[in-house]
N, C-alpha and C. Protein backbone atom coordinates (compact mmCIF):
# COMPACT_ATOMS: atom_id res chain seq x y z
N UNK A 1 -33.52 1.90 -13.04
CA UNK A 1 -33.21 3.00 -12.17
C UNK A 1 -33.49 4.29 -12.95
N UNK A 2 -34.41 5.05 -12.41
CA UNK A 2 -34.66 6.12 -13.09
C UNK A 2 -33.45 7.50 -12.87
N UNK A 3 -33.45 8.55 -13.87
CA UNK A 3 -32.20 9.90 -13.43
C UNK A 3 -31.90 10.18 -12.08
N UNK A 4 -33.27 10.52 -11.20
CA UNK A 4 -32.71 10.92 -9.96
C UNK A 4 -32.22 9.92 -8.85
N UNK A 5 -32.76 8.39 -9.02
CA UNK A 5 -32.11 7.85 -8.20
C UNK A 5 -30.60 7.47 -8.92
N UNK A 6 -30.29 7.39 -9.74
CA UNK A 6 -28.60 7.62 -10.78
C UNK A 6 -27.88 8.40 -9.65
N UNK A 7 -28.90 9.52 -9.96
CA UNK A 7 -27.90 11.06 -9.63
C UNK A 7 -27.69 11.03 -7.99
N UNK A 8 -28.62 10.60 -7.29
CA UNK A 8 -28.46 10.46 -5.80
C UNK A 8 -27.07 9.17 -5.30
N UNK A 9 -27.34 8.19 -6.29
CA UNK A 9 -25.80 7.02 -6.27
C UNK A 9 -24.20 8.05 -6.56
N UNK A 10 -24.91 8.73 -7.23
CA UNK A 10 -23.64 9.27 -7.80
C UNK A 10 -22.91 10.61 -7.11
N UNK A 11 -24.12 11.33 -6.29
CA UNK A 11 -23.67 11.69 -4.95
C UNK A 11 -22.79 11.15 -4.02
N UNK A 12 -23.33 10.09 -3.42
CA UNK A 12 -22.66 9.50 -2.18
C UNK A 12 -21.26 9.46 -2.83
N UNK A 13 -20.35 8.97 -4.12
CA UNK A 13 -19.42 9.04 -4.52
C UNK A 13 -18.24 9.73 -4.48
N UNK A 14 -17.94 9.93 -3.60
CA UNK A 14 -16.77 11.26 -3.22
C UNK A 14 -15.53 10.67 -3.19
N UNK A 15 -14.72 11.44 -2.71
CA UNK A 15 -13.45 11.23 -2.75
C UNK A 15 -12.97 10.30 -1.64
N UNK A 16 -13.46 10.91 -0.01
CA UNK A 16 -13.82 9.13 0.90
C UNK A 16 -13.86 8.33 0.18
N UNK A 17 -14.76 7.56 -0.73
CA UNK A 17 -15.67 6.66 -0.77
C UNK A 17 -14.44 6.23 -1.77
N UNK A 18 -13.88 6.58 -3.03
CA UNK A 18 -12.91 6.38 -3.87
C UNK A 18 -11.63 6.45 -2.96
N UNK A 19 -11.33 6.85 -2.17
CA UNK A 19 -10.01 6.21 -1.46
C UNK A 19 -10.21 4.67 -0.68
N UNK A 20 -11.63 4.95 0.21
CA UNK A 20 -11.93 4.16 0.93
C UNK A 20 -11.96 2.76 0.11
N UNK A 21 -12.69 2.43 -1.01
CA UNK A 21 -12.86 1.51 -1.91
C UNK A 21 -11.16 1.26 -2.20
N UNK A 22 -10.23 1.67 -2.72
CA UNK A 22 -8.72 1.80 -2.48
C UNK A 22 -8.25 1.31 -1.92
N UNK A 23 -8.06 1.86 -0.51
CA UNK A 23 -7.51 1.18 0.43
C UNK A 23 -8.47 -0.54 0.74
N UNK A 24 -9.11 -0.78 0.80
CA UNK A 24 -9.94 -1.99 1.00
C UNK A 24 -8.88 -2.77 -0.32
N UNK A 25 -9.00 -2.39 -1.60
CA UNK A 25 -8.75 -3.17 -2.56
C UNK A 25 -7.26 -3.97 -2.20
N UNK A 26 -6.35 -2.50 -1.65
CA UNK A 26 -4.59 -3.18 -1.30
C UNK A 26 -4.93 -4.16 -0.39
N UNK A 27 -5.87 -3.74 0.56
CA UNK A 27 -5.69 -4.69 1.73
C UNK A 27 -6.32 -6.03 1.10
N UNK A 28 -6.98 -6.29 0.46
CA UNK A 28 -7.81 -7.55 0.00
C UNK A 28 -6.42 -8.97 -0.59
N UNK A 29 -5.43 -7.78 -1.01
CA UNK A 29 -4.57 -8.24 -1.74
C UNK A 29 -2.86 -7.75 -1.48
N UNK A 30 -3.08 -8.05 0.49
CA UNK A 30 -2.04 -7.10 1.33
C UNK A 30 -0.90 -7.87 0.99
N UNK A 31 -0.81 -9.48 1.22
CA UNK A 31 0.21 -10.51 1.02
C UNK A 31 0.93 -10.34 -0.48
N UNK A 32 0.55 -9.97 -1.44
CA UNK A 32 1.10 -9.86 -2.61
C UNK A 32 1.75 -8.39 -2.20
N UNK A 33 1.47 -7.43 -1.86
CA UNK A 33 1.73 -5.72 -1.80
C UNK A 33 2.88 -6.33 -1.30
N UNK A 34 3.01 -6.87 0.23
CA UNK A 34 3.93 -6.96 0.96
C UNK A 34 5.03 -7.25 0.40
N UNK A 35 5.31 -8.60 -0.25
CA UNK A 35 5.87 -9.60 -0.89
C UNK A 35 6.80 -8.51 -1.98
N UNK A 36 5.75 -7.71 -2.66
CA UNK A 36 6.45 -7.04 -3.78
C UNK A 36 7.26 -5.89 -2.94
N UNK A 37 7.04 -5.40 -2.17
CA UNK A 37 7.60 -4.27 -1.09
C UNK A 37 9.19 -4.75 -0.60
N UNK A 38 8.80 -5.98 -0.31
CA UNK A 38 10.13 -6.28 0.17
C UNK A 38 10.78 -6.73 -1.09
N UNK A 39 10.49 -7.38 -2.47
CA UNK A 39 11.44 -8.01 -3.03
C UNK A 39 12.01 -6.58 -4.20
N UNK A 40 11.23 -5.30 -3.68
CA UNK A 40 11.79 -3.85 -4.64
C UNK A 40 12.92 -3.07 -3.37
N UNK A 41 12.67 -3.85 -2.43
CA UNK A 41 13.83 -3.09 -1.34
C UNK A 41 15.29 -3.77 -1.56
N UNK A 42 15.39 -5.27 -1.99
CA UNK A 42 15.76 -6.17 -2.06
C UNK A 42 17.08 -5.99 -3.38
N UNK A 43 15.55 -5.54 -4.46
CA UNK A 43 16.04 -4.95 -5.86
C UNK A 43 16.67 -3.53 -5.82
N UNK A 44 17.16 -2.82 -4.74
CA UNK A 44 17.63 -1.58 -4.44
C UNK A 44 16.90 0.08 -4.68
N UNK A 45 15.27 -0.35 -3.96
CA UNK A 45 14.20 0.50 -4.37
C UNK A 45 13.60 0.31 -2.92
N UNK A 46 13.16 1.81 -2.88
CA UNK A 46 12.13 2.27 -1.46
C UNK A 46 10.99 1.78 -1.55
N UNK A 47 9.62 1.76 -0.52
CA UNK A 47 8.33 1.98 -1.29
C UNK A 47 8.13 3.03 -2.23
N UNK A 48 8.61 4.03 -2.15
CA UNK A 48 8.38 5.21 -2.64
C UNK A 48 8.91 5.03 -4.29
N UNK A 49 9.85 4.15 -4.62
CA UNK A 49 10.44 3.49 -5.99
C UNK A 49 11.91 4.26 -6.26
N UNK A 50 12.64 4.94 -4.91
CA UNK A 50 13.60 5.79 -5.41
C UNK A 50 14.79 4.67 -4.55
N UNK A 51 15.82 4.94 -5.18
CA UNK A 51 16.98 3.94 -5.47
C UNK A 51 17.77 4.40 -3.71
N UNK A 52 17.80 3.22 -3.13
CA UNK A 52 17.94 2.65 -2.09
C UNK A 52 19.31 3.46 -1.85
N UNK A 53 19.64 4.19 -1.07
CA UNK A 53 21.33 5.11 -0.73
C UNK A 53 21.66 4.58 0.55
N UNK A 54 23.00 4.62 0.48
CA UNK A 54 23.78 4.33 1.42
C UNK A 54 23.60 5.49 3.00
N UNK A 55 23.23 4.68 3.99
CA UNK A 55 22.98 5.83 4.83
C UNK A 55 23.22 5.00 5.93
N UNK A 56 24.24 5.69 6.69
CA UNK A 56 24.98 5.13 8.30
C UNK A 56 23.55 5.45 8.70
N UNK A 57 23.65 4.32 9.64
CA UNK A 57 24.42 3.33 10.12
C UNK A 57 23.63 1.79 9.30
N UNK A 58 22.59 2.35 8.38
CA UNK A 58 22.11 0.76 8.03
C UNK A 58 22.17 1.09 6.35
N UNK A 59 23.14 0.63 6.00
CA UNK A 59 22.69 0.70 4.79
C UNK A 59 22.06 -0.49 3.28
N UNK A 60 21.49 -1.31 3.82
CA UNK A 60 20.64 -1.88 3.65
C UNK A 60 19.68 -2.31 4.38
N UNK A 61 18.42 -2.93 3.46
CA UNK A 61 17.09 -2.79 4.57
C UNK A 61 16.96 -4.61 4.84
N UNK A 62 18.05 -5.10 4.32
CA UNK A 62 17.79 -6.61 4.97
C UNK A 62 19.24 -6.86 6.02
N UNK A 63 19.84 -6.01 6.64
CA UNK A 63 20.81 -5.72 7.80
C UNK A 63 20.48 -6.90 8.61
N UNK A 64 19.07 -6.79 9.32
CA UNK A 64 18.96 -8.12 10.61
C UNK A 64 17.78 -8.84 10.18
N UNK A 65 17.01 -8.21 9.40
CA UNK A 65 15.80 -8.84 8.73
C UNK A 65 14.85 -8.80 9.16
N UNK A 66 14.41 -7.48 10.47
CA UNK A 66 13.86 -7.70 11.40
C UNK A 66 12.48 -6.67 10.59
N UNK A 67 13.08 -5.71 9.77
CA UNK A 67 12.39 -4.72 9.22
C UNK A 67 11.26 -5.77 7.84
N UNK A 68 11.60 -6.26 7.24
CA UNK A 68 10.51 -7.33 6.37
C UNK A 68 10.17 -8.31 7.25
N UNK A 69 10.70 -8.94 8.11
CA UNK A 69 10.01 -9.85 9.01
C UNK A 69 8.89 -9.23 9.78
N UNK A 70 8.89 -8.16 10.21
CA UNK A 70 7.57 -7.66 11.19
C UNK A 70 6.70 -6.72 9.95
N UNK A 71 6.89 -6.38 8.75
CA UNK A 71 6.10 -5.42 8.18
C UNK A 71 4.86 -5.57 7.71
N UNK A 72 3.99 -5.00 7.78
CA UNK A 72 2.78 -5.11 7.60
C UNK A 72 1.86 -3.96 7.29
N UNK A 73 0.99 -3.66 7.50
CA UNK A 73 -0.18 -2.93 6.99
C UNK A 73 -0.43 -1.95 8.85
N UNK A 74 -0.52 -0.98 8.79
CA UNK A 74 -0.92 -0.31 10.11
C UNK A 74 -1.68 -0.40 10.70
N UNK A 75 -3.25 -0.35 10.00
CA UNK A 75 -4.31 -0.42 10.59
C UNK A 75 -5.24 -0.73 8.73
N UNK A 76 -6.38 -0.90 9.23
CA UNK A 76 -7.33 -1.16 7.84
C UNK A 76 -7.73 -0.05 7.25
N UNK A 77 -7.36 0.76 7.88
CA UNK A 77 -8.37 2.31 7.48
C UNK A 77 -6.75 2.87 6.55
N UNK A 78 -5.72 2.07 5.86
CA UNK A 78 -5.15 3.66 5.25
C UNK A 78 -4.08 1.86 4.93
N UNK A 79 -2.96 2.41 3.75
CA UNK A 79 -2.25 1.54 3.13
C UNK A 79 -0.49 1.68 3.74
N UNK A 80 -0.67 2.47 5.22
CA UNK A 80 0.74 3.12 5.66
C UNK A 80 1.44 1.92 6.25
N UNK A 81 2.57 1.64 5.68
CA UNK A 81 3.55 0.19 7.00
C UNK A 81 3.97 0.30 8.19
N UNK A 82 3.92 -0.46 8.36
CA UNK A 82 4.33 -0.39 9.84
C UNK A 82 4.97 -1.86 10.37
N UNK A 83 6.31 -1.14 10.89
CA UNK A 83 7.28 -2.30 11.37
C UNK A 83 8.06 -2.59 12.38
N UNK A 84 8.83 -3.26 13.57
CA UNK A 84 9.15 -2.94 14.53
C UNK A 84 10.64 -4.04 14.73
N UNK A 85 11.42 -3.16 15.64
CA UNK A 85 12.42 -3.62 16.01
C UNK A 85 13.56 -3.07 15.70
N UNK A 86 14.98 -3.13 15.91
CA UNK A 86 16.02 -2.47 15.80
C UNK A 86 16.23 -1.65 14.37
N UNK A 87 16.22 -3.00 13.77
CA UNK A 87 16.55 -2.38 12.17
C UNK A 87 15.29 -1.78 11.67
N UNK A 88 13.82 -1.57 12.16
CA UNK A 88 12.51 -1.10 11.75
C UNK A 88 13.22 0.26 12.12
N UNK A 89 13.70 0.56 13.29
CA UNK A 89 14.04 1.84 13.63
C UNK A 89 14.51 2.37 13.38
N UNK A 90 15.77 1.59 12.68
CA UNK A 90 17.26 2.69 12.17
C UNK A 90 16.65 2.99 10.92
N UNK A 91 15.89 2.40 10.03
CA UNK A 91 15.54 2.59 8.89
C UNK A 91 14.64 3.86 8.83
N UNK A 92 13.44 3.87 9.81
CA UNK A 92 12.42 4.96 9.73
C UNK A 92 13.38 6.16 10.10
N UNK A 93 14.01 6.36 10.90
CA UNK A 93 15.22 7.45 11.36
C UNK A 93 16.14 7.48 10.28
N UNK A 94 16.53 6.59 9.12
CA UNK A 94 17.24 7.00 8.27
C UNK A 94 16.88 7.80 6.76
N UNK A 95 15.49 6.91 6.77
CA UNK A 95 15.12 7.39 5.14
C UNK A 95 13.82 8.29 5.41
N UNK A 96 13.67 9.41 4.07
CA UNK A 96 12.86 10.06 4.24
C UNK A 96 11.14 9.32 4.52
N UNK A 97 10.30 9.83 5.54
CA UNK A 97 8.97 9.51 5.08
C UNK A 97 8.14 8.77 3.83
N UNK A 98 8.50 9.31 3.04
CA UNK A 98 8.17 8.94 1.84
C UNK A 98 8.57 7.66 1.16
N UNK A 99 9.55 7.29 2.08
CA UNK A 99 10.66 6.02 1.24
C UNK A 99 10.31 5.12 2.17
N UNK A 100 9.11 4.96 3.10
CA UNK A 100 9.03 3.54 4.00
C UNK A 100 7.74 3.70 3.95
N UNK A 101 7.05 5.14 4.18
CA UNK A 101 5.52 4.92 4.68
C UNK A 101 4.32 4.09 3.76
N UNK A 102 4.17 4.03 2.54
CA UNK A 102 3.48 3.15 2.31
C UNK A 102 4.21 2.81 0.90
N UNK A 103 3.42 1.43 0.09
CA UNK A 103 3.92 1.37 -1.38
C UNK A 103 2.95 1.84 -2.70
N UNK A 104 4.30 2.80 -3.18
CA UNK A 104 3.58 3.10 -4.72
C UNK A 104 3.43 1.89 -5.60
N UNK A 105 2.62 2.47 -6.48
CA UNK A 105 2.17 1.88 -8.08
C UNK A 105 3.65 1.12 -8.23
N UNK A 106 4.88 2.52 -8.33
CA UNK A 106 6.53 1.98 -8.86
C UNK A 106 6.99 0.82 -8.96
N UNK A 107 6.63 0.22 -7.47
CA UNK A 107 7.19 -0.96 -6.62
C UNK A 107 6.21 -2.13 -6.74
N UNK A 108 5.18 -1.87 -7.89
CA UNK A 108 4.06 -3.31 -7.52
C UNK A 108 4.10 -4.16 -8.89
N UNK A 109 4.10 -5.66 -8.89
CA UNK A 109 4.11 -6.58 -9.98
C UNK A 109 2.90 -5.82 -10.59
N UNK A 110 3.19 -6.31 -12.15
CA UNK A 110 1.74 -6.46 -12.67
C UNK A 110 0.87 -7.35 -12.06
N UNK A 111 1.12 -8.31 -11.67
CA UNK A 111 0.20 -9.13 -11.05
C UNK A 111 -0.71 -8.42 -9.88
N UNK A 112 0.13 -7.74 -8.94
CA UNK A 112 -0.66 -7.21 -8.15
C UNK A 112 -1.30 -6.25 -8.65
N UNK A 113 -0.73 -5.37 -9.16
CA UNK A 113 -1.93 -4.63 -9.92
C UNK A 113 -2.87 -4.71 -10.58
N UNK A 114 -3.28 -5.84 -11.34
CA UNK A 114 -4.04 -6.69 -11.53
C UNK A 114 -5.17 -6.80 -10.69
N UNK A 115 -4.22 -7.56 -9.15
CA UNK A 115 -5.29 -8.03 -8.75
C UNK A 115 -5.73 -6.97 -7.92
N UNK A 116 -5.26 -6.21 -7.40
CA UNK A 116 -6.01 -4.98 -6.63
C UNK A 116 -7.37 -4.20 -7.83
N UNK A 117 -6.32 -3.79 -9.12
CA UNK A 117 -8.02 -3.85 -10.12
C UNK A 117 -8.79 -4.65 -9.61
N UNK A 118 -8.74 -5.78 -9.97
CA UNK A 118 -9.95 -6.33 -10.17
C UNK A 118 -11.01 -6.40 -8.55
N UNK A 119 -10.17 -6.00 -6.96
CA UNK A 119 -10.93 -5.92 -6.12
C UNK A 119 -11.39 -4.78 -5.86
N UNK A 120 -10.75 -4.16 -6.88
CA UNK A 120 -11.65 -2.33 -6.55
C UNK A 120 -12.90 -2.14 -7.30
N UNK A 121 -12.44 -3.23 -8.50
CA UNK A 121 -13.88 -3.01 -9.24
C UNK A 121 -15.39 -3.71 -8.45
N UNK A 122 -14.83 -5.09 -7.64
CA UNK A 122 -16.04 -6.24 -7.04
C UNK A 122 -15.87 -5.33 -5.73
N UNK A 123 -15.31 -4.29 -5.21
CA UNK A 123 -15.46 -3.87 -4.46
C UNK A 123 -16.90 -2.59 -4.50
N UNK A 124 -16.21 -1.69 -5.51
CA UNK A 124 -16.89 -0.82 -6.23
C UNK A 124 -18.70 -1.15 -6.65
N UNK A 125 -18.50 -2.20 -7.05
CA UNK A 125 -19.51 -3.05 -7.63
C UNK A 125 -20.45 -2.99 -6.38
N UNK A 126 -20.40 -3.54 -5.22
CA UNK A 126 -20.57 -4.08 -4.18
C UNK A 126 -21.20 -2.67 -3.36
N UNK A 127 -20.45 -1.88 -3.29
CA UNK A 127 -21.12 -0.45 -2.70
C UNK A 127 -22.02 0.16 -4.02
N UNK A 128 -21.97 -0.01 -4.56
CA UNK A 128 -23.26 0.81 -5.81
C UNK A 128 -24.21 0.26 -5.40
N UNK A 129 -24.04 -1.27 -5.25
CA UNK A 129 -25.40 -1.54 -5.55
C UNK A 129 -26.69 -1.54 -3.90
N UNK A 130 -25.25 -1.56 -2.90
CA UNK A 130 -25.82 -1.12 -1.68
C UNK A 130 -26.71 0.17 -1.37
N UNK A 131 -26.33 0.98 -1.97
CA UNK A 131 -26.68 2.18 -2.17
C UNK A 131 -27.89 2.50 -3.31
């Protein structure tokens, strides 16, 4: 590959393209995210990694179980949860934004982090060479 076709790969590279590659990687490796999401809520931690407070009327997030039983991924395009049912509700109405909408780094095994590396890189890999 000669400089300018380099430099034209290295264009398309933006900040899209580095989230987008991102988000693909959590989702590749959504069942582990999940898993760790619920067992740091469990461990008295948000997604967000801040220490779980007492807040009427639910003050825990395994109350009916309805909130880790339905949780999941929103859509493919972004890493935000999304969950439904009584206790999904009292929870989003109780804790800030930040403490349900998606999961940080804080809250993830090494393992998963791991393995999301390694699908950002065969991900990464995978659009270069398309391009």
């Amino acid at each position: 590959m000669n400089p300018s076709e380099f430099a034209r790969k290295l264009e398309k590279i933006n900040e899209d393209t580095i989230r987008s590659i991102g988000v693909e990687a959590v989702h590749e490796n959504a069942e582990i995210v999940i898993s760790d999401a619920i067992v740091s809520n469990a461990e008295g931690l948000t997604f967000a990694g801040n220490q779980i407070k007492e807040i009427v009327p639910f003050k825990d997030w395994e109350e009916t179980g309805e909130f880790h039983d339905n949780l999941k991924f929103l859509n493919t395009n972004d890493i935000e949860f999304t969950s439904r049912g009584d206790g999904s509700e009292a929870i989003f109405e109780a804790y800030p934004q930040e403490d349900t909408i998606a999961p940080s780094g804080k809250i993830l095994s090494q393992e998963a982090k791991d393995d999301i590396t390694r699908s950002y890189g065969k991900i990464q890999k995978r659009i270069w060479q398309a391009n």
